[in-house]
PDB file of N, CA and C in Angstrom:
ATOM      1  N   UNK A   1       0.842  -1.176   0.000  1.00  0.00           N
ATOM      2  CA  UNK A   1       0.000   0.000   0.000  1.00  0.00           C
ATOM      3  C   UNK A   1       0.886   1.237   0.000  1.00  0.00           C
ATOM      4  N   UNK A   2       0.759   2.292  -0.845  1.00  0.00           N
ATOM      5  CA  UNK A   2       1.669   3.627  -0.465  1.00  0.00           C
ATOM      6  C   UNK A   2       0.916   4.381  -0.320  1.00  0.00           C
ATOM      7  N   UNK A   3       1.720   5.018   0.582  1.00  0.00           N
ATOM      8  CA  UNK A   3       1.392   6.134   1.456  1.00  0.00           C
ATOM      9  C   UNK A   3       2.031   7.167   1.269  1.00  0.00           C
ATOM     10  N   UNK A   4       1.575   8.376   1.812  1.00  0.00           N
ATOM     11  CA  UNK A   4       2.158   9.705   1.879  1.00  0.00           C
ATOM     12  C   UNK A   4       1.870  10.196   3.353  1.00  0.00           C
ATOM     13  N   UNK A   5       3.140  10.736   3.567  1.00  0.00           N
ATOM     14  CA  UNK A   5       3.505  11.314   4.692  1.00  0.00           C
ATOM     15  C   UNK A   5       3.530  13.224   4.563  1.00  0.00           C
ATOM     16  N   UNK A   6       2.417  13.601   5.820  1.00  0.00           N
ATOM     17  CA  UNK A   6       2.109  14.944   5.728  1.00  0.00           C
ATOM     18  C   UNK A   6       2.469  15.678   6.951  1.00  0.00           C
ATOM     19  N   UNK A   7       3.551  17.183   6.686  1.00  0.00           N
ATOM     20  CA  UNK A   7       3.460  17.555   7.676  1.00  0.00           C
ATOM     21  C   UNK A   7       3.399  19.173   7.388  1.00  0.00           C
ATOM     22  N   UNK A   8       2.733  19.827   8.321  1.00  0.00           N
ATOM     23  CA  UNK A   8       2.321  21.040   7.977  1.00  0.00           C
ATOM     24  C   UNK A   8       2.320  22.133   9.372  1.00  0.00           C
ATOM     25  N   UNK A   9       3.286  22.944   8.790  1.00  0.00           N
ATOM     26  CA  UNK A   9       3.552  24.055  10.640  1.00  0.00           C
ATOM     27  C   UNK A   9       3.547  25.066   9.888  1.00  0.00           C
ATOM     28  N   UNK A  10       3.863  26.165  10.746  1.00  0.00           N
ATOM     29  CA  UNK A  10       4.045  27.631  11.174  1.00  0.00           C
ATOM     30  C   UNK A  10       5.460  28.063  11.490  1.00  0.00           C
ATOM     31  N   UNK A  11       5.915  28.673  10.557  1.00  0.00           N
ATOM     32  CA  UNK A  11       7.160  29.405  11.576  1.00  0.00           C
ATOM     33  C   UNK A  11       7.331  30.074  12.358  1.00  0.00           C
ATOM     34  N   UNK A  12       7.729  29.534  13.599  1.00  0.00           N
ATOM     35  CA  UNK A  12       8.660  30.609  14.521  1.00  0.00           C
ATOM     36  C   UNK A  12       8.718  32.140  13.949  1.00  0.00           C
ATOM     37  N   UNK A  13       8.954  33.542  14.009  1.00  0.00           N
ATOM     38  CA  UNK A  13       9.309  34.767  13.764  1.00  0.00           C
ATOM     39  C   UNK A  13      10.663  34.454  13.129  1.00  0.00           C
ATOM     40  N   UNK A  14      10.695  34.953  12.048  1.00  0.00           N
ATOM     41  CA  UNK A  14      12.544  34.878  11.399  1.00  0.00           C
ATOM     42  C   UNK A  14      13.022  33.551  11.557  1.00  0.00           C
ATOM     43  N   UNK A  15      12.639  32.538  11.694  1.00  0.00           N
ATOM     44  CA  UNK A  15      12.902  31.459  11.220  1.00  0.00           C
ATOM     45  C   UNK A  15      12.385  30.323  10.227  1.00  0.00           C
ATOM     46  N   UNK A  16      11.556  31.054   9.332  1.00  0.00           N
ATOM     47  CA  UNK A  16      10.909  30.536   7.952  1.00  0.00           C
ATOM     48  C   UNK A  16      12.444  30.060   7.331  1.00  0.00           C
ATOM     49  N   UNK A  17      13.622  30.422   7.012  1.00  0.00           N
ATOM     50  CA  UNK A  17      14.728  30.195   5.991  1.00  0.00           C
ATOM     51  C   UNK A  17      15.500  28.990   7.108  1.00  0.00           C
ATOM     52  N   UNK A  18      15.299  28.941   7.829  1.00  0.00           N
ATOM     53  CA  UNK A  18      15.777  27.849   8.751  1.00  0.00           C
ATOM     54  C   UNK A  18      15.332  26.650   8.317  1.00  0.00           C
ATOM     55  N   UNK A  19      13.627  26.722   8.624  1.00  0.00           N
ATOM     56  CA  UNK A  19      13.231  25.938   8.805  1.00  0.00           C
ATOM     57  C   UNK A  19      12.960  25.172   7.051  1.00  0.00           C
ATOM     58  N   UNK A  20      12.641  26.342   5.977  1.00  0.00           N
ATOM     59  CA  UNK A  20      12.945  25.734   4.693  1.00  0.00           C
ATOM     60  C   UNK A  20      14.300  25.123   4.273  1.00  0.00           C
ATOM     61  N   UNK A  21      15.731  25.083   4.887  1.00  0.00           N
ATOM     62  CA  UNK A  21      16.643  24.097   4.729  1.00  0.00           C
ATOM     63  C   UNK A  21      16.449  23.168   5.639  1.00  0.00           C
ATOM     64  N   UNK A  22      15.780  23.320   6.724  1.00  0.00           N
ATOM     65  CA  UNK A  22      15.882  21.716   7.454  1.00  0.00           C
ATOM     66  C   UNK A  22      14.889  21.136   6.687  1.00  0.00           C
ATOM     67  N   UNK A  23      13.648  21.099   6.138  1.00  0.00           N
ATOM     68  CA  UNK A  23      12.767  20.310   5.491  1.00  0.00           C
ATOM     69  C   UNK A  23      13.363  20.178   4.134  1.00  0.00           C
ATOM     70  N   UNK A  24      14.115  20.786   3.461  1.00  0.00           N
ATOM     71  CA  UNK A  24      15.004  20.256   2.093  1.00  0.00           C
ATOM     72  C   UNK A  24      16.243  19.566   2.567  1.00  0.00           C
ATOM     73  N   UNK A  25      16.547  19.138   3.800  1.00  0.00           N
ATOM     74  CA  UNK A  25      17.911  18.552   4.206  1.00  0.00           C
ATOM     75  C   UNK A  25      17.055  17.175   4.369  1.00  0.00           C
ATOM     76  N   UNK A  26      16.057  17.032   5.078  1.00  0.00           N
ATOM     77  CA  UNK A  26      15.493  15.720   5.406  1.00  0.00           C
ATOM     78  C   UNK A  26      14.922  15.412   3.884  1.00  0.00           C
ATOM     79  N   UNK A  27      14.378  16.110   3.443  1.00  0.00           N
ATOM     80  CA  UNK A  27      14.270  15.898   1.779  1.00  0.00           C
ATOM     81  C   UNK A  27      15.167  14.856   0.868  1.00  0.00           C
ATOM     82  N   UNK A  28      16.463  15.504   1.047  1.00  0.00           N
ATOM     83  CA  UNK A  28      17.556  15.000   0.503  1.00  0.00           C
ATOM     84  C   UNK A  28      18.042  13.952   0.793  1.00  0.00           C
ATOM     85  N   UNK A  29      17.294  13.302   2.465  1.00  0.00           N
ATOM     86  CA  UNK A  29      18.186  12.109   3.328  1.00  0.00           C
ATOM     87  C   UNK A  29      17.184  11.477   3.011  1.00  0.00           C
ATOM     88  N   UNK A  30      16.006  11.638   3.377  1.00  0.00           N
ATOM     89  CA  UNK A  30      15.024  10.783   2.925  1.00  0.00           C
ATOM     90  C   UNK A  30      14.775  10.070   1.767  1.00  0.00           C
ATOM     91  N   UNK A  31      14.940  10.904   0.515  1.00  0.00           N
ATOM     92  CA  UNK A  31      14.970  10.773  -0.653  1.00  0.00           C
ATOM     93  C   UNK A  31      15.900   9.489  -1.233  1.00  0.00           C
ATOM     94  N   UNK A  32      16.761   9.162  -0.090  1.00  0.00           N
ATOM     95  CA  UNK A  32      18.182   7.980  -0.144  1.00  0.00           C
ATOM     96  C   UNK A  32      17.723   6.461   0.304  1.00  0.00           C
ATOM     97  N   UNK A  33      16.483   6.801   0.909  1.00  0.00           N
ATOM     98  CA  UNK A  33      15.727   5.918   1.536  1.00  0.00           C
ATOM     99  C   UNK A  33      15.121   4.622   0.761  1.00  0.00           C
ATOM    100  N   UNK A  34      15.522   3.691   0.874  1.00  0.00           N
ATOM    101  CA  UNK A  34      14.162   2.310   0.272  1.00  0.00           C
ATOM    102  C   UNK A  34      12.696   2.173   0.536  1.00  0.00           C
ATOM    103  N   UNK A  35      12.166   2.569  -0.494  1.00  0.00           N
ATOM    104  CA  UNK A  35      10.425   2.700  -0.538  1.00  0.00           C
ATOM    105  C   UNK A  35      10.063   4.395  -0.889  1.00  0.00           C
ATOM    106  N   UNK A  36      11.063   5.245  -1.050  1.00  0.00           N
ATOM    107  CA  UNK A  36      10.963   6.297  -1.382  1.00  0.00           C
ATOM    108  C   UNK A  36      10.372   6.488  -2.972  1.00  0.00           C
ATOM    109  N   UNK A  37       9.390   7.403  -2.692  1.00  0.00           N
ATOM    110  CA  UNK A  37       8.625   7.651  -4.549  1.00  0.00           C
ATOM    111  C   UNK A  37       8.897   9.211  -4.853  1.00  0.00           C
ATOM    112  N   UNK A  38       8.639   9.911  -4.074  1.00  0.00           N
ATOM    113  CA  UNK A  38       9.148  11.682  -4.133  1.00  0.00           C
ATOM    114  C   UNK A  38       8.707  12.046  -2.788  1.00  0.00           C
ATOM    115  N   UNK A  39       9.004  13.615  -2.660  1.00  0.00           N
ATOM    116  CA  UNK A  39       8.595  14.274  -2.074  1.00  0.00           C
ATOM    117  C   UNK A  39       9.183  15.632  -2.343  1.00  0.00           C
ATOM    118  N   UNK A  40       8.318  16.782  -1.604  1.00  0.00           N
ATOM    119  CA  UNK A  40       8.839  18.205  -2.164  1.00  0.00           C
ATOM    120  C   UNK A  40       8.195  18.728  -0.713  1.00  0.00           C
ATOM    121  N   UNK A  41       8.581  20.037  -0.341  1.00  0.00           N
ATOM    122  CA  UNK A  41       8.628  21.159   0.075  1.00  0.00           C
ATOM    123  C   UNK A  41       7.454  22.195  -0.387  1.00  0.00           C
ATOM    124  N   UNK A  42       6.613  22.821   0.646  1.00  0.00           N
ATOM    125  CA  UNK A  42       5.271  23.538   0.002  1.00  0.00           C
ATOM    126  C   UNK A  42       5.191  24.837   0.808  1.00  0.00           C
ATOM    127  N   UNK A  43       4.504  25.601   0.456  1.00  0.00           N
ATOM    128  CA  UNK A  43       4.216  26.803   1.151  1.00  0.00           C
ATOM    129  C   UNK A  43       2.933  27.289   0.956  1.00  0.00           C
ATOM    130  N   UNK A  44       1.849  27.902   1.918  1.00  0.00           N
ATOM    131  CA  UNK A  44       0.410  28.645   1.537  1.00  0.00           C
ATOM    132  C   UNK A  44       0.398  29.311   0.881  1.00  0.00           C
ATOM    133  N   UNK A  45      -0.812  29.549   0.074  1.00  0.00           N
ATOM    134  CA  UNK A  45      -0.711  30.800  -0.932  1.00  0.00           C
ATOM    135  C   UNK A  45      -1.189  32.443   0.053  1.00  0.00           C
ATOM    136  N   UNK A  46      -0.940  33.151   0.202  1.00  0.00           N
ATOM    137  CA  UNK A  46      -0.532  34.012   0.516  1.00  0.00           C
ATOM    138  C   UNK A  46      -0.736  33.817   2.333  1.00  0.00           C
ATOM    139  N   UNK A  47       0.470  33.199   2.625  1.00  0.00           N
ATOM    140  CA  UNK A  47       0.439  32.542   4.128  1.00  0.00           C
ATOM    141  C   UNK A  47       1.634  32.871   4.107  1.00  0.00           C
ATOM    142  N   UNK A  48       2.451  33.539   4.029  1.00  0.00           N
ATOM    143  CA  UNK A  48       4.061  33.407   4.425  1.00  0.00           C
ATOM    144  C   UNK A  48       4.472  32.103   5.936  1.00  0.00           C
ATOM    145  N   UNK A  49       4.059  32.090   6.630  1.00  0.00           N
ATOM    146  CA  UNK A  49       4.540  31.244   7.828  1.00  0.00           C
ATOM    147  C   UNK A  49       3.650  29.359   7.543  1.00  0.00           C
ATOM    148  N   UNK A  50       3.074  29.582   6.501  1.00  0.00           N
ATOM    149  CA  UNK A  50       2.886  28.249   6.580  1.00  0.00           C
ATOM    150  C   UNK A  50       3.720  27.312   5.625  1.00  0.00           C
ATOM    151  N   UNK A  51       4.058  26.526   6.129  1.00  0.00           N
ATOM    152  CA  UNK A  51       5.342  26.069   5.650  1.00  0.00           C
ATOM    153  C   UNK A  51       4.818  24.286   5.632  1.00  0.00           C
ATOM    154  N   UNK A  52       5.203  23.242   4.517  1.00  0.00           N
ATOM    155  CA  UNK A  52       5.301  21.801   5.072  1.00  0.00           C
ATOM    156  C   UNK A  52       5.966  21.142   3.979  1.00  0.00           C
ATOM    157  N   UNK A  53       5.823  19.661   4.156  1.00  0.00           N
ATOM    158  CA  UNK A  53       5.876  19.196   3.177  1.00  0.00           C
ATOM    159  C   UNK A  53       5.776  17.601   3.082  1.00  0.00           C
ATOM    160  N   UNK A  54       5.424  16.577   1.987  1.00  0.00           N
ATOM    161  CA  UNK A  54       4.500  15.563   1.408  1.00  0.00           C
ATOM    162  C   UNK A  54       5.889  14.651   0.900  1.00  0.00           C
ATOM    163  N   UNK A  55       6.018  13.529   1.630  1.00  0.00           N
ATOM    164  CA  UNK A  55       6.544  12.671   0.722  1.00  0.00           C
ATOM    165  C   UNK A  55       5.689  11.146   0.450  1.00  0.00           C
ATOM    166  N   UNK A  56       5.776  10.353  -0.360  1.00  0.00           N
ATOM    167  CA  UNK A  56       5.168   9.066  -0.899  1.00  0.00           C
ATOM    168  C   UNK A  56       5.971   7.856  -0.809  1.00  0.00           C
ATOM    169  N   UNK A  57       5.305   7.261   0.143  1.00  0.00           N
ATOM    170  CA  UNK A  57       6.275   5.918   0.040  1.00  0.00           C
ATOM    171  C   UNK A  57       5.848   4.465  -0.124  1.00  0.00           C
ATOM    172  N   UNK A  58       6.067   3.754  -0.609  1.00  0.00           N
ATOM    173  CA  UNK A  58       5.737   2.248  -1.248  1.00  0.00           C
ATOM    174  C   UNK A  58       5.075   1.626  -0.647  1.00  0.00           C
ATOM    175  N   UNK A  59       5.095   2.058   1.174  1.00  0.00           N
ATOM    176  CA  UNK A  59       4.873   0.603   1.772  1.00  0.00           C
ATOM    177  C   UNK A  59       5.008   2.051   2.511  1.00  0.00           C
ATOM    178  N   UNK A  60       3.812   1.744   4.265  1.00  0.00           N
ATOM    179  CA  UNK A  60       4.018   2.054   5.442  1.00  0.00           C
ATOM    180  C   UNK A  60       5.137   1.728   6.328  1.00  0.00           C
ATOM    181  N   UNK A  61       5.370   0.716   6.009  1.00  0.00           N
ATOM    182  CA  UNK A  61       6.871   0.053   6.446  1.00  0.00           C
ATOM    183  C   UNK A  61       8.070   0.807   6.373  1.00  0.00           C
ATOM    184  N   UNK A  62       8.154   0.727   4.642  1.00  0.00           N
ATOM    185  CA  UNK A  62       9.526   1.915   4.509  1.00  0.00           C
ATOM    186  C   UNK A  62       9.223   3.280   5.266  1.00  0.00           C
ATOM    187  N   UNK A  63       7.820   4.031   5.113  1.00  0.00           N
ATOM    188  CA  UNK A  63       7.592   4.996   5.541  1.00  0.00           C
ATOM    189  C   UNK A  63       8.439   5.802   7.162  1.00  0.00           C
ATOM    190  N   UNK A  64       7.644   4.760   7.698  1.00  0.00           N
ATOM    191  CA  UNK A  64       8.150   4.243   9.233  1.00  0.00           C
ATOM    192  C   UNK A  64       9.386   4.168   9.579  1.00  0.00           C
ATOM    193  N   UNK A  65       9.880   3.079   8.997  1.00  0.00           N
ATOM    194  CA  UNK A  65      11.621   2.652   9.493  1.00  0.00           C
ATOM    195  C   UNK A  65      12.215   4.210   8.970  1.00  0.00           C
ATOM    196  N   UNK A  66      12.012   5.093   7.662  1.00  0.00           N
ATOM    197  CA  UNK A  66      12.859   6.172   7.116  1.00  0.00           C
ATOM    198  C   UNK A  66      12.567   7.046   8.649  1.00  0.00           C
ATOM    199  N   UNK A  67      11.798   7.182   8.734  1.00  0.00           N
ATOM    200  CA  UNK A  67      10.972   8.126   9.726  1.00  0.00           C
ATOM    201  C   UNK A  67      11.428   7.966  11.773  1.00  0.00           C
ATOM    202  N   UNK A  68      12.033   6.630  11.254  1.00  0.00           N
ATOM    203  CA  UNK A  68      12.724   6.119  13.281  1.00  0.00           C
ATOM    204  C   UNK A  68      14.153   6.589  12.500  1.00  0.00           C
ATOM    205  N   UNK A  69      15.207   6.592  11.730  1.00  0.00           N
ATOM    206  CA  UNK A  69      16.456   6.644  11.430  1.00  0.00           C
ATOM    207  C   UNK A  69      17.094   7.885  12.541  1.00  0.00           C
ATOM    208  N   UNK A  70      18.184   7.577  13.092  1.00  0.00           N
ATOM    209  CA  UNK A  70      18.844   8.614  13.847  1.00  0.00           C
ATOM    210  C   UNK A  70      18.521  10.027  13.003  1.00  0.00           C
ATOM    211  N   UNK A  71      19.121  10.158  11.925  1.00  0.00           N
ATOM    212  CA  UNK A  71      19.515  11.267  11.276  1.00  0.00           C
ATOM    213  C   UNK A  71      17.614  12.320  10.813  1.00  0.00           C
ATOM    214  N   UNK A  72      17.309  11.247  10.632  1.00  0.00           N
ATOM    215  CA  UNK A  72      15.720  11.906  10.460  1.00  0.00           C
ATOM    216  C   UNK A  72      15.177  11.813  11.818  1.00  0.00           C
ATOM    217  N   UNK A  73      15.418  11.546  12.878  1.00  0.00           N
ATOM    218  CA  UNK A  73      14.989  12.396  14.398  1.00  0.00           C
ATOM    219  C   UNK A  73      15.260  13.720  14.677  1.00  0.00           C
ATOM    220  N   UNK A  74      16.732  13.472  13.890  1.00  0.00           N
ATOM    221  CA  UNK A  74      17.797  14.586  14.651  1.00  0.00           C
ATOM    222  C   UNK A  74      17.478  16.246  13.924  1.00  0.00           C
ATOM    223  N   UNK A  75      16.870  15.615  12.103  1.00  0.00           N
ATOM    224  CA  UNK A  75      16.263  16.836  11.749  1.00  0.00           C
ATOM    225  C   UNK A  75      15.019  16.746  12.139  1.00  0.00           C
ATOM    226  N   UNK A  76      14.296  16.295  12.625  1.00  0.00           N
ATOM    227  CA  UNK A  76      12.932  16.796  13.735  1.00  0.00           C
ATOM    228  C   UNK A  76      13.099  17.561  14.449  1.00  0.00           C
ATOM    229  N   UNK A  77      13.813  17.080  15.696  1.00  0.00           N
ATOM    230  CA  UNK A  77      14.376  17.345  16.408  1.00  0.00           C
ATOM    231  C   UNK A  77      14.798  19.090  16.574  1.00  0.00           C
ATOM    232  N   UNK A  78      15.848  19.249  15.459  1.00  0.00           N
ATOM    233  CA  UNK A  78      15.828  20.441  15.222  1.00  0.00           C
ATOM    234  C   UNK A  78      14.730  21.181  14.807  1.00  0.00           C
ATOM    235  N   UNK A  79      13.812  20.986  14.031  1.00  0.00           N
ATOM    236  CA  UNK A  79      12.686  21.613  13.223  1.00  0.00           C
ATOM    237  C   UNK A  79      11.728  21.987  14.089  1.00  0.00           C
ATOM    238  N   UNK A  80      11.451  21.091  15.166  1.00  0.00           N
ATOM    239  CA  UNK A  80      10.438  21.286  15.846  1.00  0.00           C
ATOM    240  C   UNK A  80      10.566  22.554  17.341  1.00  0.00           C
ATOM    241  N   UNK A  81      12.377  23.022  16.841  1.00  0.00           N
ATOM    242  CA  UNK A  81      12.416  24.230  17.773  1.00  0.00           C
ATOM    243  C   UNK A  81      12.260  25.173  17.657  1.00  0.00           C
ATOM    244  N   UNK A  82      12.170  25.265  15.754  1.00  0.00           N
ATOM    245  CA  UNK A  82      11.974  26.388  14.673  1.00  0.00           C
ATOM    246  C   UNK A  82      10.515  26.761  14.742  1.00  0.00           C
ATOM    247  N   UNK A  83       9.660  25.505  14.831  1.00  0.00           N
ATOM    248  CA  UNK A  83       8.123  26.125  14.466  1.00  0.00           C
ATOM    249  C   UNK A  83       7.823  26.349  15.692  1.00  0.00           C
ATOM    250  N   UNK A  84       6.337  26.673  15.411  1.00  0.00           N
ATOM    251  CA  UNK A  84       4.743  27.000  16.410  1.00  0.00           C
ATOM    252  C   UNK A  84       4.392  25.746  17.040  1.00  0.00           C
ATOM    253  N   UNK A  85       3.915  25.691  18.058  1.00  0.00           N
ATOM    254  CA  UNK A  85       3.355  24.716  18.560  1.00  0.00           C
ATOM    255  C   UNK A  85       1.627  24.715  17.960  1.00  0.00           C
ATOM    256  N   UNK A  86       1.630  23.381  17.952  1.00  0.00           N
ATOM    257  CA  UNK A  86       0.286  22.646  16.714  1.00  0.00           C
ATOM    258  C   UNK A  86       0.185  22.743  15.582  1.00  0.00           C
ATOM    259  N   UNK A  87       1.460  22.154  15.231  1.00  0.00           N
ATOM    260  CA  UNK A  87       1.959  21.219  13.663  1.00  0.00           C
ATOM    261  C   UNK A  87       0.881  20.159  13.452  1.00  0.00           C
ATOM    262  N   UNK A  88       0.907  19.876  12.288  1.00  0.00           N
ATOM    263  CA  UNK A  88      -0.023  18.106  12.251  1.00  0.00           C
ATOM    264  C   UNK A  88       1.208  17.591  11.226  1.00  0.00           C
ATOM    265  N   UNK A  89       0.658  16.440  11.929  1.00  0.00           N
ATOM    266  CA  UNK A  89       1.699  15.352  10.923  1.00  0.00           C
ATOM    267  C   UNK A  89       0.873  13.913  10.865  1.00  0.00           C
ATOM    268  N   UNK A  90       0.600  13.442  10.219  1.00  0.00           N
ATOM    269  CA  UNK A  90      -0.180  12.628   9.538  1.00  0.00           C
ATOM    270  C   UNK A  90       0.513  11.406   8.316  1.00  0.00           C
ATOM    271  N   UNK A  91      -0.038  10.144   8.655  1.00  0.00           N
ATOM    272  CA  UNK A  91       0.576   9.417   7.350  1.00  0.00           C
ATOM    273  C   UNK A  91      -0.814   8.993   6.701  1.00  0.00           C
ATOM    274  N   UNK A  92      -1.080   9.000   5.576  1.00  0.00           N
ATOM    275  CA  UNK A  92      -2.418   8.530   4.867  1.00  0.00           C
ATOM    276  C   UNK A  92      -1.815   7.474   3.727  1.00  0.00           C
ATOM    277  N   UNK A  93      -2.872   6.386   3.766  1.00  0.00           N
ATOM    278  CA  UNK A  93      -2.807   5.974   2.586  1.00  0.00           C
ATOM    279  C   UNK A  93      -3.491   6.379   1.155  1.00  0.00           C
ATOM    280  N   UNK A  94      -2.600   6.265  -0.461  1.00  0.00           N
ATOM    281  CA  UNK A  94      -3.204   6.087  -1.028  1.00  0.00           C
ATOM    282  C   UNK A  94      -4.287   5.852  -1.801  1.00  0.00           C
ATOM    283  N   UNK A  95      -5.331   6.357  -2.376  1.00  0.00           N
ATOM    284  CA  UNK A  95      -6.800   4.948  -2.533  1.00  0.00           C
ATOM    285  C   UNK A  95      -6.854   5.782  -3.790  1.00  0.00           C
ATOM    286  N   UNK A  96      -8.198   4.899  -4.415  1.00  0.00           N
ATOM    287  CA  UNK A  96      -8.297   4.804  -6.090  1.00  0.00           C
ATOM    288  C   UNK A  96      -7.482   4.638  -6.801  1.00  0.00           C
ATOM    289  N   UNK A  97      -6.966   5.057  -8.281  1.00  0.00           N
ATOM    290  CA  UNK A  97      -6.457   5.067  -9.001  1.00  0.00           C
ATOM    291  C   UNK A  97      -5.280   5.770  -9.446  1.00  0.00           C
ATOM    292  N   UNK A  98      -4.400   6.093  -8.713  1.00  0.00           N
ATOM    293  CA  UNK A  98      -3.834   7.164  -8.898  1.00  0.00           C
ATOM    294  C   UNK A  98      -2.447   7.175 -10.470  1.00  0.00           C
ATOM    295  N   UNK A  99      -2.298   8.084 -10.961  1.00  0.00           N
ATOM    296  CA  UNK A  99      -1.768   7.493 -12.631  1.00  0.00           C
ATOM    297  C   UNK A  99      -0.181   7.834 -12.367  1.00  0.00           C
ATOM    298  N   UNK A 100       0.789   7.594 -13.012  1.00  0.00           N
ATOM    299  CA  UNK A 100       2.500   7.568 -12.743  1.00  0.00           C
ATOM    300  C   UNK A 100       2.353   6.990 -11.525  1.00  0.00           C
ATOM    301  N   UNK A 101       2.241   6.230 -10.648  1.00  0.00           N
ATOM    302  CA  UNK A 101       2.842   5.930  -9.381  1.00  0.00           C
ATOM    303  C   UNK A 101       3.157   4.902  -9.559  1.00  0.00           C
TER     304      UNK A 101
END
């Protein structure tokens, strides 16, 4: 079953450019990952502080294990000192038909 993994915050004051290289750094580590399909980096339309971002993965499994890895805690970890408190983060599956996947 694949899934996509969602997470969606607020920046901190002056730390929007922070927090857009830590979510393109886990981007990049993640992206190295087995069961990885994409993911990208998003922003609101005229929201400056809302900030997230969507990756797709093969299997809940891979999802998961990418998601316990030291190095993807450690950019949590950091990220989560950058934002607002009451982020959501969410994993959903897939359903219907979906076309390239």
């Amino acid at each position: 079953m694949t899934v996509a993994r969602i997470s969606m915050m607020r920046s901190s004051p002056g730390r929007k450019a922070e927090i857009e290289s830590l979510l393109d750094a886990m981007e990049e580590f993640l992206s190295t990952q087995p069961g990885y399909v994409m993911g990208f980096r998003f922003g609101g339309l005229g929201d400056d502080d809302h900030i997230g971002r969507i990756s797709l993965w093969r299997s809940h499994q891979d999802a998961d294990h990418a998601a316990t890895l030291n190095h993807t805690v450690a950019l949590r970890s950091r990220l989560h000192v950058a934002i607002e408190p009451g982020h959501l983060e969410t994993l959903v599956e897939i359903k219907g038909n979906p076309k390239n996947l």
